[in-house]
C-alpha atoms as a PDB file:
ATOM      1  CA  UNK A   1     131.056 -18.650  76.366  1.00  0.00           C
ATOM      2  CA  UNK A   2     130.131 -15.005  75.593  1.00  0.00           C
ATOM      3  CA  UNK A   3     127.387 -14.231  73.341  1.00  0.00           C
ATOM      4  CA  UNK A   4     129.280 -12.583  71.058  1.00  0.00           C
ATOM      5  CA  UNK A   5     131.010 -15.794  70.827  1.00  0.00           C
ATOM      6  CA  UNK A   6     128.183 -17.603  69.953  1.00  0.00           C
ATOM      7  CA  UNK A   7     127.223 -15.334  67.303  1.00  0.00           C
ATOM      8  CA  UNK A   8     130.856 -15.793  65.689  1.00  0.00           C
ATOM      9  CA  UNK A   9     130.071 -19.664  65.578  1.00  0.00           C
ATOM     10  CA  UNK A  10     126.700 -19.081  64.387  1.00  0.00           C
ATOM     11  CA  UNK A  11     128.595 -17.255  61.113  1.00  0.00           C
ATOM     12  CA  UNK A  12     131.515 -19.528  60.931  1.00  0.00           C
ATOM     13  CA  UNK A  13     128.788 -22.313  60.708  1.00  0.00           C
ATOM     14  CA  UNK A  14     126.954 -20.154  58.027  1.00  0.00           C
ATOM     15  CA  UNK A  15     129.797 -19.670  56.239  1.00  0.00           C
ATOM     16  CA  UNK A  16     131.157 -23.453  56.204  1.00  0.00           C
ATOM     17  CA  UNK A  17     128.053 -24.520  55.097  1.00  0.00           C
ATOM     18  CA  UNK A  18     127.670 -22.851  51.885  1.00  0.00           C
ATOM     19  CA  UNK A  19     131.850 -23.012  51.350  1.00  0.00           C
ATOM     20  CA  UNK A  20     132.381 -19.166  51.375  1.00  0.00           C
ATOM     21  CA  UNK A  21     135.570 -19.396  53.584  1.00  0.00           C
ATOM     22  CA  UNK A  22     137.389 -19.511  50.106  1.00  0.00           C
ATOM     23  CA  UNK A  23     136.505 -16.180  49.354  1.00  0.00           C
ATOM     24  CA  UNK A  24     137.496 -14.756  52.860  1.00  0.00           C
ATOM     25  CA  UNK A  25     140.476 -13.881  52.424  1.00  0.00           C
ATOM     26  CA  UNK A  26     141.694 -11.247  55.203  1.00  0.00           C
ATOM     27  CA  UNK A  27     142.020  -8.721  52.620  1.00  0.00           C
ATOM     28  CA  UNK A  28     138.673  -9.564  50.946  1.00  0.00           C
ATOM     29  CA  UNK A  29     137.049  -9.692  54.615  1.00  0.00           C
ATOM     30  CA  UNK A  30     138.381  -6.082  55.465  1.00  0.00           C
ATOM     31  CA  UNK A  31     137.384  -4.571  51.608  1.00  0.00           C
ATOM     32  CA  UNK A  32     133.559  -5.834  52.370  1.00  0.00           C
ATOM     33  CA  UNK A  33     133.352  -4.548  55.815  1.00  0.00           C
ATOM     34  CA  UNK A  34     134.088  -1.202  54.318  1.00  0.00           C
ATOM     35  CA  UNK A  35     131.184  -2.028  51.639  1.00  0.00           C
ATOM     36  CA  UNK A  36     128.740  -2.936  54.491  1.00  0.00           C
ATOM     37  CA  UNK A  37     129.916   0.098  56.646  1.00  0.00           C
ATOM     38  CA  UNK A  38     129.607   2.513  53.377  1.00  0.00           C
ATOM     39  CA  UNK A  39     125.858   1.065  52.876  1.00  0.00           C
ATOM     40  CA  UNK A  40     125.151   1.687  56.396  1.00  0.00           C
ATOM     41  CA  UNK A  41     126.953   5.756  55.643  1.00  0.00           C
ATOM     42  CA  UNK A  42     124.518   5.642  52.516  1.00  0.00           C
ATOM     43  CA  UNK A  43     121.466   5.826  54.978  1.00  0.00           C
ATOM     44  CA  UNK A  44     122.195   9.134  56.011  1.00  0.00           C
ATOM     45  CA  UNK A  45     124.397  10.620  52.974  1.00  0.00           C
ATOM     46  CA  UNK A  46     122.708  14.074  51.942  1.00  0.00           C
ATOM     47  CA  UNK A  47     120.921  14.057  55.208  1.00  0.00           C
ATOM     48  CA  UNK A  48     121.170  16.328  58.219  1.00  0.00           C
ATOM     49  CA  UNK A  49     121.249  15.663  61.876  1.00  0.00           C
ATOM     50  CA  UNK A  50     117.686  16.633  62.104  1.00  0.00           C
ATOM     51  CA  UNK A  51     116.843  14.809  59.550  1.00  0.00           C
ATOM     52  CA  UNK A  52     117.823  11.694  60.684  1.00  0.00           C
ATOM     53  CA  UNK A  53     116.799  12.165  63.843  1.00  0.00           C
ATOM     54  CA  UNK A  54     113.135  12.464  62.863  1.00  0.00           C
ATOM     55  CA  UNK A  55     114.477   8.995  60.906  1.00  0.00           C
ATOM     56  CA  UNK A  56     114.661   7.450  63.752  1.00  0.00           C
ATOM     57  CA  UNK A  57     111.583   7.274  64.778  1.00  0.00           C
ATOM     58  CA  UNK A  58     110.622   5.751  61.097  1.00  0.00           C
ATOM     59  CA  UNK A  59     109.990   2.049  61.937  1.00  0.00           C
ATOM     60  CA  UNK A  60     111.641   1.140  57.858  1.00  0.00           C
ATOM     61  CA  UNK A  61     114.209   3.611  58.899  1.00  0.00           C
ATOM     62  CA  UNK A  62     115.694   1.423  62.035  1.00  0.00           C
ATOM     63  CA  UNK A  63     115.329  -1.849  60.104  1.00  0.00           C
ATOM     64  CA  UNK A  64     117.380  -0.656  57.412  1.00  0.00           C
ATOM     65  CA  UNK A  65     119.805   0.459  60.094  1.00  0.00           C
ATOM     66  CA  UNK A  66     119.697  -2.230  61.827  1.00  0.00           C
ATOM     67  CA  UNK A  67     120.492  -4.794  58.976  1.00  0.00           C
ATOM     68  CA  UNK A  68     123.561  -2.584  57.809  1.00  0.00           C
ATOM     69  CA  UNK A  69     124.904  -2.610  61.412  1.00  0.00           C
ATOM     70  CA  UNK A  70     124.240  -6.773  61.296  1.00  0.00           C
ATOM     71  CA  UNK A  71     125.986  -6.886  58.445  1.00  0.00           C
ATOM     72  CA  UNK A  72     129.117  -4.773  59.815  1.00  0.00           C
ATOM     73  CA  UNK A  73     129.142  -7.005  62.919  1.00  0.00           C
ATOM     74  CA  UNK A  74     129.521 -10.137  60.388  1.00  0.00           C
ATOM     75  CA  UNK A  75     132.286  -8.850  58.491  1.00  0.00           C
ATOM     76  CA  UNK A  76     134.277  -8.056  61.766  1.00  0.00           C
ATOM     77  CA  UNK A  77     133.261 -11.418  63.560  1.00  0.00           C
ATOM     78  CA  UNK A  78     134.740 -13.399  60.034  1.00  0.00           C
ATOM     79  CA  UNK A  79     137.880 -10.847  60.408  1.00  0.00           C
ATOM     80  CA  UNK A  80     138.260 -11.326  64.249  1.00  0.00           C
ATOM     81  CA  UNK A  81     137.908 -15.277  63.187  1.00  0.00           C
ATOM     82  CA  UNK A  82     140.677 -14.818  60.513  1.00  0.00           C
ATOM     83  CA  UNK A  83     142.755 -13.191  62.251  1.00  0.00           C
ATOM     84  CA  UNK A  84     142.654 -14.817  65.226  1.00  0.00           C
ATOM     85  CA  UNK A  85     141.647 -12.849  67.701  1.00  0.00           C
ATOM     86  CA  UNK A  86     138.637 -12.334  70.322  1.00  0.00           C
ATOM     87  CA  UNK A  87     137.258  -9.550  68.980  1.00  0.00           C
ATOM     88  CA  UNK A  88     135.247  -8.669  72.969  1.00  0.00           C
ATOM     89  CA  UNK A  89     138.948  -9.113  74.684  1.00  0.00           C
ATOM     90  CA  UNK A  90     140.568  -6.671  71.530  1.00  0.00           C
ATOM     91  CA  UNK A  91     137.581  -4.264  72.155  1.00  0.00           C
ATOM     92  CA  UNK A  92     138.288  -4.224  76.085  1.00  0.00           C
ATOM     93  CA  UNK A  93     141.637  -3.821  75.634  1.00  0.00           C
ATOM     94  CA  UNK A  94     141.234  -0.776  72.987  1.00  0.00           C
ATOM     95  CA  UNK A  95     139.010   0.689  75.541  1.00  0.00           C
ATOM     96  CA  UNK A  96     141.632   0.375  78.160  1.00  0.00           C
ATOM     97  CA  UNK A  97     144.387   2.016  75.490  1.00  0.00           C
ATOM     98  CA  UNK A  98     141.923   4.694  75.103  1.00  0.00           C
ATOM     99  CA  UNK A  99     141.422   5.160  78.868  1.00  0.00           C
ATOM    100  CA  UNK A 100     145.085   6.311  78.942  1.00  0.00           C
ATOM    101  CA  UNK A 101     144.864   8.413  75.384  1.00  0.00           C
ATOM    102  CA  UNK A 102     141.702  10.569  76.664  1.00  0.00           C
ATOM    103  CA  UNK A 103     141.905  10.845  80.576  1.00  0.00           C
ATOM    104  CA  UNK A 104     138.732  12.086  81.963  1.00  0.00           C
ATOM    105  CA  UNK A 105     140.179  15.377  83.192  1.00  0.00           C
ATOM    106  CA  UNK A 106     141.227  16.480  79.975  1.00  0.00           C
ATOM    107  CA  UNK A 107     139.171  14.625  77.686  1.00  0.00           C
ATOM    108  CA  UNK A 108     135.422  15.049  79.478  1.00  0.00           C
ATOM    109  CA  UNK A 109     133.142  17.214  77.209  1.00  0.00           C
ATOM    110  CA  UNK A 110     135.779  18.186  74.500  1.00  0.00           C
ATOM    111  CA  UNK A 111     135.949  16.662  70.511  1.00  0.00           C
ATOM    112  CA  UNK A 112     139.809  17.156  70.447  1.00  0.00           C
ATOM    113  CA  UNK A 113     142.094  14.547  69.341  1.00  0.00           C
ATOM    114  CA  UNK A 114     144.252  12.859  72.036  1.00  0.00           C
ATOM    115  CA  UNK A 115     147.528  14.991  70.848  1.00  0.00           C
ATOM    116  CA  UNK A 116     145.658  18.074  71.526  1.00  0.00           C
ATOM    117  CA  UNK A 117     143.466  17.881  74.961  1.00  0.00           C
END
């Protein structure tokens, strides 16, 4: 069993406990992963890339970080559960889709969308 797998049972457990799956709906489960992700956006909002890279070596900064991205893992661990999927296998096959969608030859070094390398 993978340690990501672990984790999911570790918040499935969490989550039984206190009788939240109720509220976790798929839709409700996809709307709060946005909230999470747009508290962990709020961390650099009005901020530029020197900015937050000085941040980064703030100790309060990377803990603040670092619970956001938790929580963003959480909600996509209760969505992979669900939905019923592995979230690790959907992630290595998205990888492999992307493989094809941004070759190395024409996708090495450049920003451009798949549709235009």
């Amino acid at each position: 069993m993978s340690s990501l797998s672990k984790l999911s049972e570790r918040v499935v457990e969490f989550r039984d406990a206190r009788n939240w799956g109720q509220f976790h709906s798929l839709k409700n489960l996809i709307v709060s992963l946005n909230i999470e992700a747009s508290e962990l956006l709020e961390l650099v909002q009005w901020k530029d890339d020197a900015t937050v890279e000085r941040d980064e070596a703030d100790d309060t900064f990377r803990q603040h970080v670092s619970e956001e991205a938790a929580d963003v893992l959480i909600y996509l661990l209760l969505i992979a559960d669900r939905g019923g999927f592995d979230l690790l296998e959907a992630a290595h096959r998205k990888i492999e889709h992307n493989e094809e969608k941004y070759p190395i030859h024409k996708a090495h070094g450049s920003a451009k969308k798949y549709d235009q390398l």
